[in-house]
C-alpha atoms as a PDB file:
ATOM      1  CA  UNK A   1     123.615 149.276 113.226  1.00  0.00           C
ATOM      2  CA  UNK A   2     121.439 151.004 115.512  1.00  0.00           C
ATOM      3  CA  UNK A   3     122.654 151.296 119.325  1.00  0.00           C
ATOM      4  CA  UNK A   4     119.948 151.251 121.916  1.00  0.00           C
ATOM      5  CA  UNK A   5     120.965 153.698 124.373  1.00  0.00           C
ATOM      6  CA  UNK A   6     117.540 154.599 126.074  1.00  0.00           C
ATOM      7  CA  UNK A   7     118.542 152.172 129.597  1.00  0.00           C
ATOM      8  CA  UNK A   8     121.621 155.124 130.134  1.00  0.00           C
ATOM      9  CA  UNK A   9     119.301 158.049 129.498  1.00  0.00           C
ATOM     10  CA  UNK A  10     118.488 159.088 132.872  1.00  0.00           C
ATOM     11  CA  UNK A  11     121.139 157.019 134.665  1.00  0.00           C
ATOM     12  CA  UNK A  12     124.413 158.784 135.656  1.00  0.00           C
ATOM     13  CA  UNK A  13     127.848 156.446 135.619  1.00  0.00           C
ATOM     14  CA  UNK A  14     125.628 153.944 133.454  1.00  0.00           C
ATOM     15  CA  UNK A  15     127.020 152.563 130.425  1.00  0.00           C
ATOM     16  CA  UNK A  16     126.458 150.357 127.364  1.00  0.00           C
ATOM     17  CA  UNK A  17     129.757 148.598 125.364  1.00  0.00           C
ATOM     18  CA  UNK A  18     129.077 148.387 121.649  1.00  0.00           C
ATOM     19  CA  UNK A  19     131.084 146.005 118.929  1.00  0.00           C
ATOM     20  CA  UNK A  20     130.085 146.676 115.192  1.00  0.00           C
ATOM     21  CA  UNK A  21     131.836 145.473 111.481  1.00  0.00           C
ATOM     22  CA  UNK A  22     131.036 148.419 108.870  1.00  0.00           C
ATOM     23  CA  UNK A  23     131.836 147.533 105.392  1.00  0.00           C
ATOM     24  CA  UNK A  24     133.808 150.580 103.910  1.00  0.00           C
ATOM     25  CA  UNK A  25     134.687 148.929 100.323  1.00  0.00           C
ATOM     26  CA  UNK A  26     132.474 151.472  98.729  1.00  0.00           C
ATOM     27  CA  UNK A  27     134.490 154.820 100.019  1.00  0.00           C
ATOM     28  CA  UNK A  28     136.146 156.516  96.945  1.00  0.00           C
ATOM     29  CA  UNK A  29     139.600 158.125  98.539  1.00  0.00           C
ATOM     30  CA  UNK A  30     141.333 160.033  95.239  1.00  0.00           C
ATOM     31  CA  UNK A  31     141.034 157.400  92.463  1.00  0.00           C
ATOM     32  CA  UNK A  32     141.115 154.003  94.873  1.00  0.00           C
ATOM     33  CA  UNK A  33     139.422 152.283  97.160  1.00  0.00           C
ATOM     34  CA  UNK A  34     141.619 151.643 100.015  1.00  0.00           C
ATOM     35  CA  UNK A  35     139.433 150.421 102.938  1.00  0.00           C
ATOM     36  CA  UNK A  36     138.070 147.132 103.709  1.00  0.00           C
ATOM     37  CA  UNK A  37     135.790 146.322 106.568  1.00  0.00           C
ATOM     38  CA  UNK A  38     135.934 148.253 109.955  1.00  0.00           C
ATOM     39  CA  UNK A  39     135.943 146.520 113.806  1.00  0.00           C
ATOM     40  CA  UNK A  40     134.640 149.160 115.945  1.00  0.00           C
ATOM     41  CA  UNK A  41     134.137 148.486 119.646  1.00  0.00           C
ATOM     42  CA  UNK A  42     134.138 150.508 122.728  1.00  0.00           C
ATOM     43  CA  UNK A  43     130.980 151.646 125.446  1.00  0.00           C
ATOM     44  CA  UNK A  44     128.398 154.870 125.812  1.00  0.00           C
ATOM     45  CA  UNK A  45     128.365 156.317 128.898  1.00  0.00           C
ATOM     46  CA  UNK A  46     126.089 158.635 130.939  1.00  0.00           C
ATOM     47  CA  UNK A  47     128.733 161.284 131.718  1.00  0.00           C
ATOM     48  CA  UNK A  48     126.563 163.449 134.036  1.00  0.00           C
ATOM     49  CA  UNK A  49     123.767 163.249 131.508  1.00  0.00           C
ATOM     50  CA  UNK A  50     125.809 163.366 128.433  1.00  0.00           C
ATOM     51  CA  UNK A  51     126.509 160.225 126.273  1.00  0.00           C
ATOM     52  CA  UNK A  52     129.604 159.890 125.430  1.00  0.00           C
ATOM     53  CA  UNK A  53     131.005 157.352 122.946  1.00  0.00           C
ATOM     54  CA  UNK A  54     134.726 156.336 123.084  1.00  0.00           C
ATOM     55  CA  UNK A  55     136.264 153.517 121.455  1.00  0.00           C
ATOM     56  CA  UNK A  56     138.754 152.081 118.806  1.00  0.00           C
ATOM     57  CA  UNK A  57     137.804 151.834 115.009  1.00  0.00           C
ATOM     58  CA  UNK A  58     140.349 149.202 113.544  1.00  0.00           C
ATOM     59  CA  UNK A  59     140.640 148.873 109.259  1.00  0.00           C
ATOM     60  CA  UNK A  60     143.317 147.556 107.093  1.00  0.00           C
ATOM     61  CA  UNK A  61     144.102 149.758 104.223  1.00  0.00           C
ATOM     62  CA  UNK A  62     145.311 148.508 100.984  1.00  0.00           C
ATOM     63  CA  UNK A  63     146.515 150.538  98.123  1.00  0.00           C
ATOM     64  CA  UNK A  64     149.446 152.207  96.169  1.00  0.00           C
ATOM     65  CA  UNK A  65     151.285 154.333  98.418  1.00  0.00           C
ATOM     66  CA  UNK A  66     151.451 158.079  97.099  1.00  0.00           C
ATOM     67  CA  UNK A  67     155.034 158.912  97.348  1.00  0.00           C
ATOM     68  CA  UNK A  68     156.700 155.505  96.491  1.00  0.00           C
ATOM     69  CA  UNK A  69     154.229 153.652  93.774  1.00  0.00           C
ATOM     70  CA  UNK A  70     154.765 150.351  96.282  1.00  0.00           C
ATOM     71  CA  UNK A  71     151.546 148.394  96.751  1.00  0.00           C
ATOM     72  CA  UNK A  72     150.830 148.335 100.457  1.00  0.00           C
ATOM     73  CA  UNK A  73     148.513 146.839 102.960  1.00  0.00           C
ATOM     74  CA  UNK A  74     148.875 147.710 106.867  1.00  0.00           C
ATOM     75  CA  UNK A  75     146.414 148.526 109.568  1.00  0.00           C
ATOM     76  CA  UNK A  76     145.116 151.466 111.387  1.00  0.00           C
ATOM     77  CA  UNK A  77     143.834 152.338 114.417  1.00  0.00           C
ATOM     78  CA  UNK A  78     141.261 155.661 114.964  1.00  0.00           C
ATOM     79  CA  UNK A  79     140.281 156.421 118.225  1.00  0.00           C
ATOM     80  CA  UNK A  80     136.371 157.330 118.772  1.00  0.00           C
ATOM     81  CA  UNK A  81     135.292 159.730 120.453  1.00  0.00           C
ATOM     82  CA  UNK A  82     132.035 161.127 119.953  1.00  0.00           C
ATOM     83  CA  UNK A  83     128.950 162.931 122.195  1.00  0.00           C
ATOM     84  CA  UNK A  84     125.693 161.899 120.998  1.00  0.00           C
ATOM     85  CA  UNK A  85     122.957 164.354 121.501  1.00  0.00           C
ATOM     86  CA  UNK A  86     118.889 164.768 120.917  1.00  0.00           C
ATOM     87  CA  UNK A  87     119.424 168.484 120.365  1.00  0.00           C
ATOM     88  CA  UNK A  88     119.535 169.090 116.662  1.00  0.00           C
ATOM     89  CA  UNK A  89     120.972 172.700 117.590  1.00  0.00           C
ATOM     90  CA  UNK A  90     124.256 171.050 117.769  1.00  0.00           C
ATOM     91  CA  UNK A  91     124.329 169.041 114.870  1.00  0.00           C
ATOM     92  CA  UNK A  92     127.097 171.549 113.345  1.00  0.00           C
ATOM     93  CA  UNK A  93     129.899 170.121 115.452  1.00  0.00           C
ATOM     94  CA  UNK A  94     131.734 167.079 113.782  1.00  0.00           C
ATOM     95  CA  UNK A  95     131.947 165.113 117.166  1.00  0.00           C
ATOM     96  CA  UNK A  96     128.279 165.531 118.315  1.00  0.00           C
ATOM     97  CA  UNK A  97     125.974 162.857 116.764  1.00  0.00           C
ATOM     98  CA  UNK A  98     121.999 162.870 116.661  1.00  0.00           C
ATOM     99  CA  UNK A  99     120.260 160.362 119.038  1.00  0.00           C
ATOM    100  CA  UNK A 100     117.117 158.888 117.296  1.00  0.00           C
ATOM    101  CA  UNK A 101     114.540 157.991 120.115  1.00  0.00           C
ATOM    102  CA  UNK A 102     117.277 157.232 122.127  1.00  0.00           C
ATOM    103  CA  UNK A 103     119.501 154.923 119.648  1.00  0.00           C
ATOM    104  CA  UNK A 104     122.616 156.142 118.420  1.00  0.00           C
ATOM    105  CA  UNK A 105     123.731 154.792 114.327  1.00  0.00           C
ATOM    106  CA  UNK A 106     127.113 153.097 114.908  1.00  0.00           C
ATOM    107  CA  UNK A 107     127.895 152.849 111.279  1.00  0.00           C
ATOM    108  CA  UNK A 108     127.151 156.747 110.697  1.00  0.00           C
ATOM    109  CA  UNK A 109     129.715 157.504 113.575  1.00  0.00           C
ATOM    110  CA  UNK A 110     132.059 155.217 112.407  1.00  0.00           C
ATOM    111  CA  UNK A 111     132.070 155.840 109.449  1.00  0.00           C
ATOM    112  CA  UNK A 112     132.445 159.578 109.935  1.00  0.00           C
ATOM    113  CA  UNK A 113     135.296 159.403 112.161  1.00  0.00           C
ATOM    114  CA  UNK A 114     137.441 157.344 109.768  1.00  0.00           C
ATOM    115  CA  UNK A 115     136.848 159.830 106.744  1.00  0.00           C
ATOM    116  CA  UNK A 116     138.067 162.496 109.478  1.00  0.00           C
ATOM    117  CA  UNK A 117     141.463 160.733 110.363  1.00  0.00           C
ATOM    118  CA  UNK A 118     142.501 159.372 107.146  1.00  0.00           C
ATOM    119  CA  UNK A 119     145.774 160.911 106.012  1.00  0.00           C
ATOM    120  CA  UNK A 120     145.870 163.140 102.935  1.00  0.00           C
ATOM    121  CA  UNK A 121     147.477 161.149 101.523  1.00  0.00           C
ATOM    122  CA  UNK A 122     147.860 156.753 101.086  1.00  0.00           C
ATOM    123  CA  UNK A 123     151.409 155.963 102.457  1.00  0.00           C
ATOM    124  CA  UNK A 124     152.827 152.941 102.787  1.00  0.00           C
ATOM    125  CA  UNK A 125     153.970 153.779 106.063  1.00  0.00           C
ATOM    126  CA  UNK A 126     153.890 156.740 107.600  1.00  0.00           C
ATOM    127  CA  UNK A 127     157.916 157.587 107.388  1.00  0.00           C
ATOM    128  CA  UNK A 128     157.490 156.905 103.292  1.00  0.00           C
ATOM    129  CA  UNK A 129     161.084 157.773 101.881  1.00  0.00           C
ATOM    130  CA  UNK A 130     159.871 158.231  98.527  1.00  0.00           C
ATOM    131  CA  UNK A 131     161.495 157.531  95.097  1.00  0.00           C
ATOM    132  CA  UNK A 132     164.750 159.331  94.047  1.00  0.00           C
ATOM    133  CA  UNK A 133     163.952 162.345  91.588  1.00  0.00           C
ATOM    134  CA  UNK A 134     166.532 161.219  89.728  1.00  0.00           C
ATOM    135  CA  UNK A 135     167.104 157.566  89.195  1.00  0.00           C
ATOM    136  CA  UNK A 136     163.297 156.837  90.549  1.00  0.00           C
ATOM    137  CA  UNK A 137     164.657 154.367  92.807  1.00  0.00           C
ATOM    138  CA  UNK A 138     162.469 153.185  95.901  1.00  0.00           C
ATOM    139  CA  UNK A 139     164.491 155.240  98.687  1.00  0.00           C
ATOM    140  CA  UNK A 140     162.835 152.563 101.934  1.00  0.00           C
ATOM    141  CA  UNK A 141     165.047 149.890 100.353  1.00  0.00           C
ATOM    142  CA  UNK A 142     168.341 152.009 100.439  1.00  0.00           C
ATOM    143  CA  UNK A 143     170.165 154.871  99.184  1.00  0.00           C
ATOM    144  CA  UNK A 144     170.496 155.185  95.563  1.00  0.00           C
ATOM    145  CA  UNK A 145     173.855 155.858  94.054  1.00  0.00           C
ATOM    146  CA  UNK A 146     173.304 159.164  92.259  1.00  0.00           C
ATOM    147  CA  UNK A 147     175.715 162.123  93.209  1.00  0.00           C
ATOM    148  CA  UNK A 148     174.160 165.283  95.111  1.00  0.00           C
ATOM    149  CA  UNK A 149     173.451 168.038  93.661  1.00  0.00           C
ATOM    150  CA  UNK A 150     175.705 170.858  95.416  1.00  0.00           C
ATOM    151  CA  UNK A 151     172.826 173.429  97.572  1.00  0.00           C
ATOM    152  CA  UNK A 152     173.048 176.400  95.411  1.00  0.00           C
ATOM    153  CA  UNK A 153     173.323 178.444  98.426  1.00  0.00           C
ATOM    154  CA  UNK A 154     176.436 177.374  99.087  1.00  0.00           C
ATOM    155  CA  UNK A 155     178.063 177.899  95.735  1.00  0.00           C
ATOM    156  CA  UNK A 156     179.881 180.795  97.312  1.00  0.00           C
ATOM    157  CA  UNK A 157     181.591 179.130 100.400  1.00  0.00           C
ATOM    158  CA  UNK A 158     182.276 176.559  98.197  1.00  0.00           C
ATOM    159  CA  UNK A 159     184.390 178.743  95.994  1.00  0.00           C
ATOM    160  CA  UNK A 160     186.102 179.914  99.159  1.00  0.00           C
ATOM    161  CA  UNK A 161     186.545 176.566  99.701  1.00  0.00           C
ATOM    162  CA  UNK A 162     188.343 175.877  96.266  1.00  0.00           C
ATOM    163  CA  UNK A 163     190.684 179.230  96.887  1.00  0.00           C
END
């Protein structure tokens, strides 16, 4: 979706609000597809005759969660914030967006800044426990009854210990 910004060009304080859906079924993130359509919304404003896009980009991600095999759906918020400029001199900066004859591509900016926030890796939540090394139980549902393993560090005190 293309944003027409040219009203705001030339008018300081002036802004436009935007609301978009961007379909991001098709984004490969390591061997799934965890993202599902995208509600941006937010405004452009004239910022002493810079454009400046901020906003909330809202997606539910569904998947298999890397550290405890649980299937998982929850949703995410990334914050926008973006300058969108007609110099193409500044095109090398990951916040600063081209202006085409004064319209700005909402799904382009979008799109970008939820590539850029997305975690490294697909958690069910972000405090994932894990599985035990051990047993391979699911640690978020409660501790698993295997023994610890003494810190080898401490073998020595704990031979004082014994004494």
């Amino acid at each position: 979706m293309m944003l027409e910004l040219t009203e705001i060009l030339d008018r300081p304080g002036a802004s436009v609000p935007f609301s978009t859906d961007v379909d991001l079924t098709d984004l490969v993130y390591g061997t799934q597809k965890p993202l599902s359509r995208v509600t941006a919304q937010g405004a452009v404003r004239n910022t002493a005759g810079v454009l400046v896009l901020k906003g909330t980009a809202r997606v539910e991600i569904t998947g298999v969660c890397d550290r405890c095999a649980a299937d998982f759906s929850r949703q995410v918020d990334f914050p926008l914030d973006a300058v969108l400029s007609a110099d193409a001199s500044d095109e090398d900066d990951e916040n600063v967006f081209p202006l085409e004859g004064g319209r700005a591509d909402l799904e382009d900016i979008v799109r970008t800044t939820v590539v850029l926030n997305m975690d490294q890796q697909l958690l069910c939540r972000p405090d994932c426990k894990g599985l035990c090394f051990r047993c391979g139980k699911n640690l978020n549902l409660g501790p698993c009854d295997c023994t610890p393993e003494p810190d080898p560090r401490m073998a020595a005190l704990a031979r004082l210990l014994k004494k």
